[in-house]
C-alpha atoms as a PDB file:
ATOM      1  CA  UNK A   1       7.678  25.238  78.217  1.00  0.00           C
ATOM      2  CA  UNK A   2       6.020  25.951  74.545  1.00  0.00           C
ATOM      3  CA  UNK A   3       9.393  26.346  73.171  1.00  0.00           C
ATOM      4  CA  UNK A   4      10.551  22.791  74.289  1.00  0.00           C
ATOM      5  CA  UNK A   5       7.284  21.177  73.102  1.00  0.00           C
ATOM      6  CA  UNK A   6       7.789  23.403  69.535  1.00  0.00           C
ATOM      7  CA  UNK A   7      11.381  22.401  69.689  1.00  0.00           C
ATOM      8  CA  UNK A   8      10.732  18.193  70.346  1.00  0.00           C
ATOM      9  CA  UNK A   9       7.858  18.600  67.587  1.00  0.00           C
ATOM     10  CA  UNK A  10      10.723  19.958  65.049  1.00  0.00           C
ATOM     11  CA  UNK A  11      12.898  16.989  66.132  1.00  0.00           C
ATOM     12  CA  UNK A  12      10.117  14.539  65.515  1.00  0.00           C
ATOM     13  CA  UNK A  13       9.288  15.947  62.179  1.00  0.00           C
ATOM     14  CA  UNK A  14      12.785  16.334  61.036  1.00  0.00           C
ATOM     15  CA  UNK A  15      13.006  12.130  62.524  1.00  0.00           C
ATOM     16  CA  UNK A  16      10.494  10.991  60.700  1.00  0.00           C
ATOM     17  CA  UNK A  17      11.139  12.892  57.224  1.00  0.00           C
ATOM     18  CA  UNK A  18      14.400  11.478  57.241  1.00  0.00           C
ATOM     19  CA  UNK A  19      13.493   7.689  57.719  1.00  0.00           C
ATOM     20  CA  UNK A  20      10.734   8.160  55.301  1.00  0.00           C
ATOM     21  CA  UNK A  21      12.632   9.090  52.464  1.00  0.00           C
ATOM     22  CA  UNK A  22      15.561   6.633  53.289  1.00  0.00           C
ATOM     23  CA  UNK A  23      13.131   3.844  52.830  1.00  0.00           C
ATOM     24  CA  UNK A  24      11.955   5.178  49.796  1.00  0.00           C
ATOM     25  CA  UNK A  25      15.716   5.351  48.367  1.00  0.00           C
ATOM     26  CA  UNK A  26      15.817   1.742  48.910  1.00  0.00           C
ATOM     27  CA  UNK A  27      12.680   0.869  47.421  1.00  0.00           C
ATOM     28  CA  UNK A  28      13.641   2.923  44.366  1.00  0.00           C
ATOM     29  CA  UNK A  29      17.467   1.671  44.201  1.00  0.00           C
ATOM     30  CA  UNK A  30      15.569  -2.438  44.485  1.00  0.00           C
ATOM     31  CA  UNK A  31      13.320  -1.382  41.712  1.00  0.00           C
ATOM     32  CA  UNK A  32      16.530  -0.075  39.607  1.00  0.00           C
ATOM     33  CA  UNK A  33      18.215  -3.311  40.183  1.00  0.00           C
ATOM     34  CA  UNK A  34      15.233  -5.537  38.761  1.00  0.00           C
ATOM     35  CA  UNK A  35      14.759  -3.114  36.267  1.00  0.00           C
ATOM     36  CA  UNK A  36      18.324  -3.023  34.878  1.00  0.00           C
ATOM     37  CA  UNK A  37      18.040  -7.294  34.720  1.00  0.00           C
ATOM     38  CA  UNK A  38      15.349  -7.185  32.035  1.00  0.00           C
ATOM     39  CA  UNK A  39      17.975  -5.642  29.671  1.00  0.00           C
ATOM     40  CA  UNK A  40      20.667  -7.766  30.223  1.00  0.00           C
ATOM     41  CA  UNK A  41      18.842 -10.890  28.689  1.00  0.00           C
ATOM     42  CA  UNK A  42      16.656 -11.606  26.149  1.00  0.00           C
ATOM     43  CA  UNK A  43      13.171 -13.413  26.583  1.00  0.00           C
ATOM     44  CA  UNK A  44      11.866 -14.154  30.227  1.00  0.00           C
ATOM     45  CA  UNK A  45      14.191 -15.827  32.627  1.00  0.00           C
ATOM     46  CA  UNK A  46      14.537 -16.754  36.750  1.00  0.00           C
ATOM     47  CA  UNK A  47      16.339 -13.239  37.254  1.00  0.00           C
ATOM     48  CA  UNK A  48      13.244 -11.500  35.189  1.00  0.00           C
ATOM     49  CA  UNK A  49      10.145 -13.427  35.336  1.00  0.00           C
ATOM     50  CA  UNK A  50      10.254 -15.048  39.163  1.00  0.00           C
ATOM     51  CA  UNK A  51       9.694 -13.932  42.212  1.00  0.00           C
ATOM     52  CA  UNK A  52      12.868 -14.948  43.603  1.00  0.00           C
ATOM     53  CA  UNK A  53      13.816 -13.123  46.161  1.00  0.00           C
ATOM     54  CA  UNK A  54      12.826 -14.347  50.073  1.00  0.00           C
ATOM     55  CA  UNK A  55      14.124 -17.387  52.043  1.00  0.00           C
ATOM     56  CA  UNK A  56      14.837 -20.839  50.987  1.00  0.00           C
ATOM     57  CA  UNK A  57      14.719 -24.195  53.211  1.00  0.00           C
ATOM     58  CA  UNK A  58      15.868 -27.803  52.951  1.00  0.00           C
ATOM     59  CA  UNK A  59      18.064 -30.313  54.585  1.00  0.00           C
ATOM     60  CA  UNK A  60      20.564 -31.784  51.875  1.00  0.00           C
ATOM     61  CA  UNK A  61      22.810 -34.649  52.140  1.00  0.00           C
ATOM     62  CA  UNK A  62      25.619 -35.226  53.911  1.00  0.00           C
ATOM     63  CA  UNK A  63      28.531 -37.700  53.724  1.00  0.00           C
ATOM     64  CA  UNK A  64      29.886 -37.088  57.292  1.00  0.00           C
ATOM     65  CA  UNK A  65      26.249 -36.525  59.247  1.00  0.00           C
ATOM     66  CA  UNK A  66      22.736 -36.766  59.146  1.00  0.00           C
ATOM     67  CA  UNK A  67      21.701 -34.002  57.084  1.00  0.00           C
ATOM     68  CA  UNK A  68      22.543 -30.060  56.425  1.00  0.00           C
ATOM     69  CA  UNK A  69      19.859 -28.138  57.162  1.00  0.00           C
ATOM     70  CA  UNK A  70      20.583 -25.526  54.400  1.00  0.00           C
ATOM     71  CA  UNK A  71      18.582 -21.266  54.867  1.00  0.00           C
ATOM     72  CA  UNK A  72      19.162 -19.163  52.041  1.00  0.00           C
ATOM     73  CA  UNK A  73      18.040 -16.028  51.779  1.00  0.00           C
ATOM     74  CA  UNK A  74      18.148 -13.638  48.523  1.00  0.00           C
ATOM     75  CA  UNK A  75      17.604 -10.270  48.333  1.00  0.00           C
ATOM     76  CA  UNK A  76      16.746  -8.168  45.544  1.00  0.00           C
ATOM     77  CA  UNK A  77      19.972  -5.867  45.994  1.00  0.00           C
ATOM     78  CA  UNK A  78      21.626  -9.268  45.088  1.00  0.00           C
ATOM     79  CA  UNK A  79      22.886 -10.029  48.749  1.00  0.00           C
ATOM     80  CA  UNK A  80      22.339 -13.065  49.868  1.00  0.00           C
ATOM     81  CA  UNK A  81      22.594 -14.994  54.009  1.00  0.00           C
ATOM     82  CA  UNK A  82      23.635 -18.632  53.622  1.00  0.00           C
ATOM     83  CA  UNK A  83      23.269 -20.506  56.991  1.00  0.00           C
ATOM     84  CA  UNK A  84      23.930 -24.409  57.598  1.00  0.00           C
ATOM     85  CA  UNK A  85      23.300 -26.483  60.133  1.00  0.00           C
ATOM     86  CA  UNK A  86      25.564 -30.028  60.333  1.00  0.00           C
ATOM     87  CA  UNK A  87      23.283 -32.366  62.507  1.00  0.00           C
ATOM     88  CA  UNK A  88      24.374 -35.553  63.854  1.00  0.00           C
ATOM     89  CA  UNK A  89      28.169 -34.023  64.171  1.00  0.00           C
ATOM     90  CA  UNK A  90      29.837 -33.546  67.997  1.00  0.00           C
ATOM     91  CA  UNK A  91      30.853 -30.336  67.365  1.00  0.00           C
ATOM     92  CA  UNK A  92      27.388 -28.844  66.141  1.00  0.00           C
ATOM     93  CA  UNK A  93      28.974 -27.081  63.237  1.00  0.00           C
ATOM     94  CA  UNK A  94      27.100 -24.116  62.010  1.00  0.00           C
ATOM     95  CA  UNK A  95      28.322 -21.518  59.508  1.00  0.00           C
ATOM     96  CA  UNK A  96      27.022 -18.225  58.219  1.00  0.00           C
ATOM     97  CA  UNK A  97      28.228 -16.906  55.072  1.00  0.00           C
ATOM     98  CA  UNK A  98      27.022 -13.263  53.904  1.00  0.00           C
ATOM     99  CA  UNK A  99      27.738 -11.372  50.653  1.00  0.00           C
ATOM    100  CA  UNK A 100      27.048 -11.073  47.175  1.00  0.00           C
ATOM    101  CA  UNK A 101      25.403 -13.359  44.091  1.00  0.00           C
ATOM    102  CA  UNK A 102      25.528 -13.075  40.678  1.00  0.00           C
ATOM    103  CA  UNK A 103      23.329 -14.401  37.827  1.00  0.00           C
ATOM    104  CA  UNK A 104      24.996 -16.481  34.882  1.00  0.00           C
ATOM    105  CA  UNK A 105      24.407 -15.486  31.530  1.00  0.00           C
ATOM    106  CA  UNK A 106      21.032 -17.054  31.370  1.00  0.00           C
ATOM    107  CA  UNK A 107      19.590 -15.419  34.240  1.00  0.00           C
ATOM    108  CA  UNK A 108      18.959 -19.081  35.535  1.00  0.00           C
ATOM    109  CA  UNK A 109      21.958 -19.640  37.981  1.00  0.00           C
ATOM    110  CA  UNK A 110      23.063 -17.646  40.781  1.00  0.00           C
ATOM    111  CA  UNK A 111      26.538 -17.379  41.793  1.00  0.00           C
ATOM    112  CA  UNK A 112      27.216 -16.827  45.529  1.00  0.00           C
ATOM    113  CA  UNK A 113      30.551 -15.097  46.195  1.00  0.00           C
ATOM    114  CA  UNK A 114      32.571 -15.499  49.758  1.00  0.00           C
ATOM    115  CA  UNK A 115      31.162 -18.939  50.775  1.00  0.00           C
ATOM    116  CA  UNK A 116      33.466 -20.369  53.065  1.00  0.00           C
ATOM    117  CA  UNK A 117      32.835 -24.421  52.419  1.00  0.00           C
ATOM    118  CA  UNK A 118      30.625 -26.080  50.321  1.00  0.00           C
ATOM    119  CA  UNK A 119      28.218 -25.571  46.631  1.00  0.00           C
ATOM    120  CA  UNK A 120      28.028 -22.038  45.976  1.00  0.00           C
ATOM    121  CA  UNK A 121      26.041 -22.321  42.642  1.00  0.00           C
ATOM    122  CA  UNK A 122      21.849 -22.844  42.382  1.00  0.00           C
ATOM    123  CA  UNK A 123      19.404 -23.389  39.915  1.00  0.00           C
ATOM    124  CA  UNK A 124      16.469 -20.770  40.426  1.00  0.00           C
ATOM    125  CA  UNK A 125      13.406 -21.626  40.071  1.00  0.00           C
ATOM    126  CA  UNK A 126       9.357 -21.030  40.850  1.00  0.00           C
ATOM    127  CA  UNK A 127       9.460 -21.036  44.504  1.00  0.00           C
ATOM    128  CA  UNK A 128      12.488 -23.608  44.115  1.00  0.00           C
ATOM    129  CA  UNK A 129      16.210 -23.627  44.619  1.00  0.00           C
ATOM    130  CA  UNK A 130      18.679 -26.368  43.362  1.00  0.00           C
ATOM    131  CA  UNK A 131      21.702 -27.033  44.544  1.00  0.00           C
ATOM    132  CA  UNK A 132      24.038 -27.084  42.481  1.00  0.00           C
ATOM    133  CA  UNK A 133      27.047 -29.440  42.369  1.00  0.00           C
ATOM    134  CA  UNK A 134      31.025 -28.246  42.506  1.00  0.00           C
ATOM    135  CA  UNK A 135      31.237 -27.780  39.064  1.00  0.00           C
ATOM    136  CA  UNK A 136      28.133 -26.270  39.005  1.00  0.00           C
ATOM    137  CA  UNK A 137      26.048 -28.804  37.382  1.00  0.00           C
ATOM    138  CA  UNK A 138      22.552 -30.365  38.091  1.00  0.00           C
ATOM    139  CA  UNK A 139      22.891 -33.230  41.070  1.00  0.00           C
ATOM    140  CA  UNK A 140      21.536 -36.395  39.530  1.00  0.00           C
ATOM    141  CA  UNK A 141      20.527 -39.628  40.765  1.00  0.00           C
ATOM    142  CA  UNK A 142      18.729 -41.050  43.386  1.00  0.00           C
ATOM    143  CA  UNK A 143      18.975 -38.563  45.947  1.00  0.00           C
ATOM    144  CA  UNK A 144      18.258 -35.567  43.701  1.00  0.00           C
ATOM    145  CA  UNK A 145      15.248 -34.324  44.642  1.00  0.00           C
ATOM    146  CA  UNK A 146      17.114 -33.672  48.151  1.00  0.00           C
ATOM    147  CA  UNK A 147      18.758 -31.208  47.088  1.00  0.00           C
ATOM    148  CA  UNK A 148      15.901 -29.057  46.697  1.00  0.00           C
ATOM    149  CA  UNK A 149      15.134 -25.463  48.823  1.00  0.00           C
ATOM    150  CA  UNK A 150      12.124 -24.659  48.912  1.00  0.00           C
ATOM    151  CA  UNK A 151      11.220 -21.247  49.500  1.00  0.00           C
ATOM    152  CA  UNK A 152       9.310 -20.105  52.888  1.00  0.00           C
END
């Protein structure tokens, strides 16, 4: 009896020493990432400077519905989860996109790699996203500010 109860006491020690440092690996390999940014530019930028990493919300535009409710969320290991929602459309379209971004020279824009359909560029700002057009410039006009995520 004593030597199963020393025995499950060694497993829970051995359980909880191993998840503790894992999360601290991750912490410090986030903190290396952010770290290695401020030496890639000069001056403060988005990538330096902002808190940007956490979700982003907004319903842009949409030619052929009502709206596309638009999550982003950026992490600080530079992975990002893109979801959209098409409302208004019979077949309820909804895609999920997962991967990588990148920052442009600047450290303003982020680059999303493996998007299936639709902007993969965005302006990062203080608690702000823009969306970006095609060719990766700002969206204009009167329905500008709808293009807008703001963060959650």
């Amino acid at each position: 009896m004593n030597k199963n109860l020393i025995l499950l006491g060694l497993f829970a020690s051995l359980a909880l020493t191993t998840s503790c440092s894992n999360s601290q690996s991750t912490s410090e390999n986030e903190e290396e990432i952010i770290a290695s940014d401020q030496y890639l530019y000069e001056g403060d930028n988005s990538a330096t400077a902002l808190d940007w990493n956490g979700t982003y919300k907004g319903t842009v535009p949409c030619a052929s519905c009502e709206g596309i409710e638009t999550t982003l969320t950026l992490n600080t290991d530079r992975t990002y989860k893109l979801s959209t929602h098409y409302f208004g459309r019979n077949d309820a379209l909804e895609e999920d996109d997962m991967g990588i971004f990148t920052w442009d020279e600047t450290g303003s824009i982020i680059t999303l790699e493996r998007v299936s359909n639709g902007p993969r560029q965005y302006k990062v700002g203080e608690n702000r996203l823009w969306q970006l057009d095609m060719k990766g410039n700002m969206i204009t006009g009167d329905l500008a500010d709808h293009y807008i995520l703001t963060k959650q």
